[in-house]
Protein backbone atom coordinates (compact mmCIF):
# COMPACT_ATOMS: atom_id res chain seq x y z
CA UNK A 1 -47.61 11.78 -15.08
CA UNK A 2 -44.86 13.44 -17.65
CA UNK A 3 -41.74 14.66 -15.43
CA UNK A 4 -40.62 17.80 -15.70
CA UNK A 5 -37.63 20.22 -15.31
CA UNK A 6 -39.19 22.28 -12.60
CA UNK A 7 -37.69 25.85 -11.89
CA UNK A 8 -34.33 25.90 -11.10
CA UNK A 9 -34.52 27.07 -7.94
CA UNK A 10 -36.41 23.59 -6.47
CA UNK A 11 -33.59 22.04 -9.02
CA UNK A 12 -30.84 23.70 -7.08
CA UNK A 13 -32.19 22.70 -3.46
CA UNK A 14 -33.29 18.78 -4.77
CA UNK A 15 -29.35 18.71 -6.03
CA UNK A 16 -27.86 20.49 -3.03
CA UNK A 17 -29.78 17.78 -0.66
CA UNK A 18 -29.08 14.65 -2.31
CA UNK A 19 -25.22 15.92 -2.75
CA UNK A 20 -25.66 16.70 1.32
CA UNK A 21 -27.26 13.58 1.57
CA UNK A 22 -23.91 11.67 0.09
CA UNK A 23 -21.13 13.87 1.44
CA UNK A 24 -22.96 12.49 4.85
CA UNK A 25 -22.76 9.10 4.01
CA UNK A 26 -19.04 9.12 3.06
CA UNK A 27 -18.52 10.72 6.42
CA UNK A 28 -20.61 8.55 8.47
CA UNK A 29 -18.27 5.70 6.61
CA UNK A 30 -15.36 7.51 7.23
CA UNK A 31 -16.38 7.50 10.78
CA UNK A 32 -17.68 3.74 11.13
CA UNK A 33 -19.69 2.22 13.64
CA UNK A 34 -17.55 1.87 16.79
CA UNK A 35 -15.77 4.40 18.35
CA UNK A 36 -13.58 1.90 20.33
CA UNK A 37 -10.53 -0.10 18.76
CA UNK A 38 -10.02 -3.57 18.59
CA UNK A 39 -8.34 -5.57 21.21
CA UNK A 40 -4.28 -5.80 19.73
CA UNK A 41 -2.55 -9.05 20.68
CA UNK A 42 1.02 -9.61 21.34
CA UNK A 43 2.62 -11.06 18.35
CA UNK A 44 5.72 -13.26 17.52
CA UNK A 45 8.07 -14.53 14.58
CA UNK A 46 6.27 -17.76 15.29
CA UNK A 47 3.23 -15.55 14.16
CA UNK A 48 5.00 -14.19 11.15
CA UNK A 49 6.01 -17.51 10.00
CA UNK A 50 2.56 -19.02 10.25
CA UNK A 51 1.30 -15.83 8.22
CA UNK A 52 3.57 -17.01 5.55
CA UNK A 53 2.93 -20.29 5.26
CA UNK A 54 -0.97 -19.48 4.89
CA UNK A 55 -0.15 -16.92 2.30
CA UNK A 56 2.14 -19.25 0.28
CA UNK A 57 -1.26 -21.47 0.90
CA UNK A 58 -3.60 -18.81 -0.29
CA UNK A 59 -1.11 -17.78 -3.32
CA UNK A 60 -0.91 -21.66 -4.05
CA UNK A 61 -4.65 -21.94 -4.57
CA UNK A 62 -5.18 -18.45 -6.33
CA UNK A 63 -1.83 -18.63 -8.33
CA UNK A 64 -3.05 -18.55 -11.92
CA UNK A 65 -5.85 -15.79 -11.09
CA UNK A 66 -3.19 -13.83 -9.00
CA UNK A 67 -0.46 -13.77 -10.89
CA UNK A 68 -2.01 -12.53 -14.06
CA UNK A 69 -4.13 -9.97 -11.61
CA UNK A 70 -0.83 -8.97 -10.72
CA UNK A 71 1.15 -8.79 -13.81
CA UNK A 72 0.09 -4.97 -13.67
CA UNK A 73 1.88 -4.24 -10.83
CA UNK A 74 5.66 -4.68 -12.94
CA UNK A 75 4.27 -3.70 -16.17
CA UNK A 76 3.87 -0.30 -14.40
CA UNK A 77 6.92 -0.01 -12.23
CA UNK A 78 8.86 -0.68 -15.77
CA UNK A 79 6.59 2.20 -17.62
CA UNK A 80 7.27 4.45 -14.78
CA UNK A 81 11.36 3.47 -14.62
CA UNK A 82 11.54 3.79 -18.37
CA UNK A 83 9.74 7.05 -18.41
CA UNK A 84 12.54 8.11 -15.91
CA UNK A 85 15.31 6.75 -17.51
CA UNK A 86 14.14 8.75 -20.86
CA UNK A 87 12.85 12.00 -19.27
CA UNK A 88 16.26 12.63 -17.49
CA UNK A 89 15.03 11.36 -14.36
CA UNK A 90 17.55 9.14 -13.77
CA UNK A 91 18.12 9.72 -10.34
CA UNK A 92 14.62 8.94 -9.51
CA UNK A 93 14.81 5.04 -10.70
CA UNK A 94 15.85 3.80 -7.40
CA UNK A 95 13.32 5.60 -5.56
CA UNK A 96 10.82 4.48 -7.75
CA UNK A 97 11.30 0.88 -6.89
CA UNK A 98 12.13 1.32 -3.41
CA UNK A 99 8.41 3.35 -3.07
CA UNK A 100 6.35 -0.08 -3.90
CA UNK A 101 6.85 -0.68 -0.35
CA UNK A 102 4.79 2.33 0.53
CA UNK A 103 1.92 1.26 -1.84
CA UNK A 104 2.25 -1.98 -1.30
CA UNK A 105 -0.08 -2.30 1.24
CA UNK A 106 -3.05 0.04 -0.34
CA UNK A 107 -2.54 -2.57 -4.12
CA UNK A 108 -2.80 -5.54 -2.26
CA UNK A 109 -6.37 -4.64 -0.43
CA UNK A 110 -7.78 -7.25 -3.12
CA UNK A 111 -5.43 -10.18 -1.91
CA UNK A 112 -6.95 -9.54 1.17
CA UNK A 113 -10.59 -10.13 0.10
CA UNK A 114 -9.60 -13.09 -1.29
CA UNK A 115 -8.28 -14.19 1.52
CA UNK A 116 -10.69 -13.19 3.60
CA UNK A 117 -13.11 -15.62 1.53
CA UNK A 118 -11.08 -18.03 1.55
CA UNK A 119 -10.95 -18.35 5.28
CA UNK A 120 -14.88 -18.21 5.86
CA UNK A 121 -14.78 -21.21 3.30
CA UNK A 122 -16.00 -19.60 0.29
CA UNK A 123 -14.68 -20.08 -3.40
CA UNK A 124 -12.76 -16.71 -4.24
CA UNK A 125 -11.24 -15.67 -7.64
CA UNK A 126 -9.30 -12.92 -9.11
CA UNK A 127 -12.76 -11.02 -10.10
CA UNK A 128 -13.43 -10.92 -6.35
CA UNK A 129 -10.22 -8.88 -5.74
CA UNK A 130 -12.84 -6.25 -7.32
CA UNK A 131 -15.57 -7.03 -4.73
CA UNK A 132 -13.83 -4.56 -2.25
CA UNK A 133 -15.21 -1.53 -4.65
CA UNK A 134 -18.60 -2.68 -2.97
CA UNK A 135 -17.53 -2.93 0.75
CA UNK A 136 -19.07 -0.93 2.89
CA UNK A 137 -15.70 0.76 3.65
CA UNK A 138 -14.70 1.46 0.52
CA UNK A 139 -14.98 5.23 1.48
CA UNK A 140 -12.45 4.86 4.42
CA UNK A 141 -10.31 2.41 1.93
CA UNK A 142 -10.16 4.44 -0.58
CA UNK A 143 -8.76 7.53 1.73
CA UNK A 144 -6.07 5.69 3.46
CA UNK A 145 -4.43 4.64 -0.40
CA UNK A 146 -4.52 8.23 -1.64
CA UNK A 147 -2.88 8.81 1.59
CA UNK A 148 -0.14 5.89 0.61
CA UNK A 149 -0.15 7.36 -2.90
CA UNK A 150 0.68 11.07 -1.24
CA UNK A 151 3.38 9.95 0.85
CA UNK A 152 4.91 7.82 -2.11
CA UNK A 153 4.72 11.12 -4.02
CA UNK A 154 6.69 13.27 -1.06
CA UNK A 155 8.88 10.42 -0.74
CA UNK A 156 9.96 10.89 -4.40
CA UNK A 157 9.89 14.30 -3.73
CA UNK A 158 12.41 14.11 -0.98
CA UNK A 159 14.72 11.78 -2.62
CA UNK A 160 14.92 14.34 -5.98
CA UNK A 161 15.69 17.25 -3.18
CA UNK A 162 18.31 14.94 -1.90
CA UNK A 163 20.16 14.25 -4.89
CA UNK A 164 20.01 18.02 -5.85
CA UNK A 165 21.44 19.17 -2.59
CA UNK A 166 24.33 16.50 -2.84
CA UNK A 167 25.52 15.79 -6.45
CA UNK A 168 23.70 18.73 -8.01
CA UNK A 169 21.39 19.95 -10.91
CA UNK A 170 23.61 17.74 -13.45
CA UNK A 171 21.79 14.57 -14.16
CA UNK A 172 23.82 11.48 -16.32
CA UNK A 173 22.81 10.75 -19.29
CA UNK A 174 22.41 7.06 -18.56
CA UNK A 175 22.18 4.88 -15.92
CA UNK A 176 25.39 3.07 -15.95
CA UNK A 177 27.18 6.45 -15.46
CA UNK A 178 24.41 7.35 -12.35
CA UNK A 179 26.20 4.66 -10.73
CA UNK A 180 29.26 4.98 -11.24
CA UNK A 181 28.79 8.37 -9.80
CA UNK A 182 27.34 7.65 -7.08
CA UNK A 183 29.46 4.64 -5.86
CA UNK A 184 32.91 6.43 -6.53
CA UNK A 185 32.33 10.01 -5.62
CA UNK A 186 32.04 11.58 -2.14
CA UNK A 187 28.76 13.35 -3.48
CA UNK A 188 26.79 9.99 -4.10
CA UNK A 189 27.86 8.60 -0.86
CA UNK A 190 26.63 11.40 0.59
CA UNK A 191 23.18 11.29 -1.14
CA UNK A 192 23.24 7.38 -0.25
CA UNK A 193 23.97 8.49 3.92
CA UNK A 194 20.86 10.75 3.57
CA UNK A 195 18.79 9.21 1.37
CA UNK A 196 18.78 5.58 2.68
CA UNK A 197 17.79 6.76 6.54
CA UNK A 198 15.10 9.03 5.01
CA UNK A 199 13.51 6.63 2.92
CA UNK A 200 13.03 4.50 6.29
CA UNK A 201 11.55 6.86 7.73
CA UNK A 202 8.59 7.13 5.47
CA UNK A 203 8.71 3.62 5.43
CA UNK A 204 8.41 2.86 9.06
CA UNK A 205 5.28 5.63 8.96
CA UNK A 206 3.88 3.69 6.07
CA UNK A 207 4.29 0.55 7.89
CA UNK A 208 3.25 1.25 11.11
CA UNK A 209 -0.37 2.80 9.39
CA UNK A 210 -0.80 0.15 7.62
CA UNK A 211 0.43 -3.08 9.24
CA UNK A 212 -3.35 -4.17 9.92
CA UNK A 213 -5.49 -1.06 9.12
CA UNK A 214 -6.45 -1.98 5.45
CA UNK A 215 -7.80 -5.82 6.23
CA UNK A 216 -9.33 -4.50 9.50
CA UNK A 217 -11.50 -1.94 7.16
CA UNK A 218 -12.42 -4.78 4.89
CA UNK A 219 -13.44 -6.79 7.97
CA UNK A 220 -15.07 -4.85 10.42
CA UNK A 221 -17.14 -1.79 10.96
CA UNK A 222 -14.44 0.42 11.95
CA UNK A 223 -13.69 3.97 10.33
CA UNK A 224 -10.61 5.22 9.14
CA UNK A 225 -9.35 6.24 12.51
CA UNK A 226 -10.19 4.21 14.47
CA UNK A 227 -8.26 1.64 11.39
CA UNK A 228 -5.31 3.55 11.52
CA UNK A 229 -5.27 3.94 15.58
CA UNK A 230 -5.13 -0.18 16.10
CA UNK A 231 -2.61 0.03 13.54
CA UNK A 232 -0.08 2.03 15.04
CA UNK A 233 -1.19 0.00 18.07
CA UNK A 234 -0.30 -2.68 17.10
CA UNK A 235 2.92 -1.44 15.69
CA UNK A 236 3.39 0.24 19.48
CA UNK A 237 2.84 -3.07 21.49
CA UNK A 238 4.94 -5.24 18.91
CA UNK A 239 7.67 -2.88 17.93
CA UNK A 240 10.61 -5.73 17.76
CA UNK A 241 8.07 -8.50 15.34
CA UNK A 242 6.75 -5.18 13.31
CA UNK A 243 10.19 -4.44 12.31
CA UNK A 244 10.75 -7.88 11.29
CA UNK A 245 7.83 -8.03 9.30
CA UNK A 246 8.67 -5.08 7.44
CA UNK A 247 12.45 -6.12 6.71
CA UNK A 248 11.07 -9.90 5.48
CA UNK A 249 8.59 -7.02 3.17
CA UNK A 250 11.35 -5.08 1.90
CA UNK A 251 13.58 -7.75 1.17
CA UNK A 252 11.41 -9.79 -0.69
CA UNK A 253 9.68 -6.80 -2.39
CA UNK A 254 13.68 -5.98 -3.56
CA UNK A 255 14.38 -9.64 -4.54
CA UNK A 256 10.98 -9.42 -6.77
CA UNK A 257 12.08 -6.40 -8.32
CA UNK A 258 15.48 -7.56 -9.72
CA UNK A 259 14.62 -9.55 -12.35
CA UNK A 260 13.32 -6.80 -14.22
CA UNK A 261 10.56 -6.47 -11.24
CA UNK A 262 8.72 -9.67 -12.80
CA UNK A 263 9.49 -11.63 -9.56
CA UNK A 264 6.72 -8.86 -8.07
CA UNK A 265 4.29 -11.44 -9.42
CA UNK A 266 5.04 -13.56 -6.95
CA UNK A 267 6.06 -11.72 -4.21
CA UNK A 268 3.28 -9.14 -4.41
CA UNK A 269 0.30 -11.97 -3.89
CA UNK A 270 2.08 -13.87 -1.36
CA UNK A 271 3.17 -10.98 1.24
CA UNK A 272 -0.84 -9.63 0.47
CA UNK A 273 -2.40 -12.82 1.56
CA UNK A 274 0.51 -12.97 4.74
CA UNK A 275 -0.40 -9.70 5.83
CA UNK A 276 -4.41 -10.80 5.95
CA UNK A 277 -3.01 -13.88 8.13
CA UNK A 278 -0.90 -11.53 10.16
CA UNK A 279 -4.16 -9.36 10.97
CA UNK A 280 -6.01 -12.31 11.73
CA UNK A 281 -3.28 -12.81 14.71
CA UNK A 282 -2.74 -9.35 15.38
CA UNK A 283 -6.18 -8.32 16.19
CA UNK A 284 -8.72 -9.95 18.41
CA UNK A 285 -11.92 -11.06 16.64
């Protein structure tokens, strides 16, 4: 039988289901399965040094797939700090670099796949860093990194309004002089006493979402909530080993991105395998 148009009324209503029918789905994912979080165990530096090690094993075994997978990461970050050093955005280089630790997590959700793999004993490469596009959580993924991505934005945001309130509307014309100015003048001190506390503040929230929430969508059938909830739960229970963890993250993320950010090759892959390890000891199967 020949298919046809049909009136647009019947049209409408077919479209108008089958758009109902996938706004439903994305919310049932959204939702997941379980309404109950995980179990959260307590966690030491013992813990954080055995998440390492496996990490530095994982990176070891993926290195020449990761590392090129990765390559995008500082390719970007020196687009985007060029872009500000050449669209008078000077002031926002620093904050730039300092805001991969609030994306971090959401860029590495591929590191964790293979990881994941890896530990059930299954041959992983840098193509299945992509295989998380078909997980049933993808939906709930996907949400919680445009919420990263938001919070980076605000956190740029913030800094800008910082630097405006302190040293003003001038901007120097090159970065050499930005420094200067703000290591001998009372103004960039000032911006430095305000700035530094309030970008750890939308670090610690970043951290404290995130800490387990991304691997424990890729593993289990858990919406974003309830992902988020264990998170800050574990975060809540292990407040003193949390910290650490994010200190040994931001000071390897700020040794990777001195060498014109290409040591983020490195780093990048081995803290996103860690934090998989760290879930696995976080979090009660």
């Amino acid at each position: 039988m020949a298919n046809t148009i049909g009136n647009p009324l019947s049209w409408g209503a077919r479209m108008l289901g089958a758009a109902g029918h996938d706004i439903g789905e994305v919310a049932r994912e959204l939702g997941g399965d379980h309404a109950a979080p995980p179990k959260v165990r307590k966690i030491t530096t013992s813990d954080i040094r055995a998440a390492l090690r496996l990490g530095l094993n994982d990176f070891s075994a993926f290195r020449t797939d990761v590392m090129v997978a990765c390559l995008l990461y500082p390719i970007i970050g020196a687009c985007l700090v060029w872009a500000a050093h050449h669209r008078n955005l000077v002031p926002l280089i620093f904050p730039l670099i300092a805001g991969f630790a609030l994306i971090g997590p959401a860029a590495a959700v591929g590191l964790y796949e293979m990881s994941r793999k890896r530990e059930a004993g299954n041959s992983a490469g840098w193509a299945d860093a992509f295989s998380v596009l078909h997980s049933p959580r993808f939906g709930a993924i996907f949400a919680l990194a445009i919420a990263h991505f938001c919070v980076f934005f605000l956190w740029l945001l913030a800094a800008y309004t910082v630097h405006m309130m302190t040293m003003g509307p001038d901007i120097p014309a090159t970065l050499t002089a930005f420094l200067h100015q703000v290591l001998t003048t009372a103004e960039g001190w000032a911006m430095i006493a305000i700035g530094i506390p309030l970008g750890a503040v939308f670090a610690l929230a970043v951290l404290a979402s995130s800490v387990v929430s991304f691997p424990l969508l890729l593993d289990r059938a858990v919406g974003l909530p309830v992902a988020v909830i264990t998170s800050f739960e574990v975060a809540r229970k292990n407040p003193v080993t949390v910290l650490i963890w994010g200190a040994i993250v931001a000071g390897a993320l700020v040794l990777g991105s001195i060498p014109l950010l290409l040591g983020l090759i490195v780093v990048l892959p081995v803290l996103g395998h860690a934090t998989w390890h760290l879930y696995r000891r976080a979090v009660a199967p």
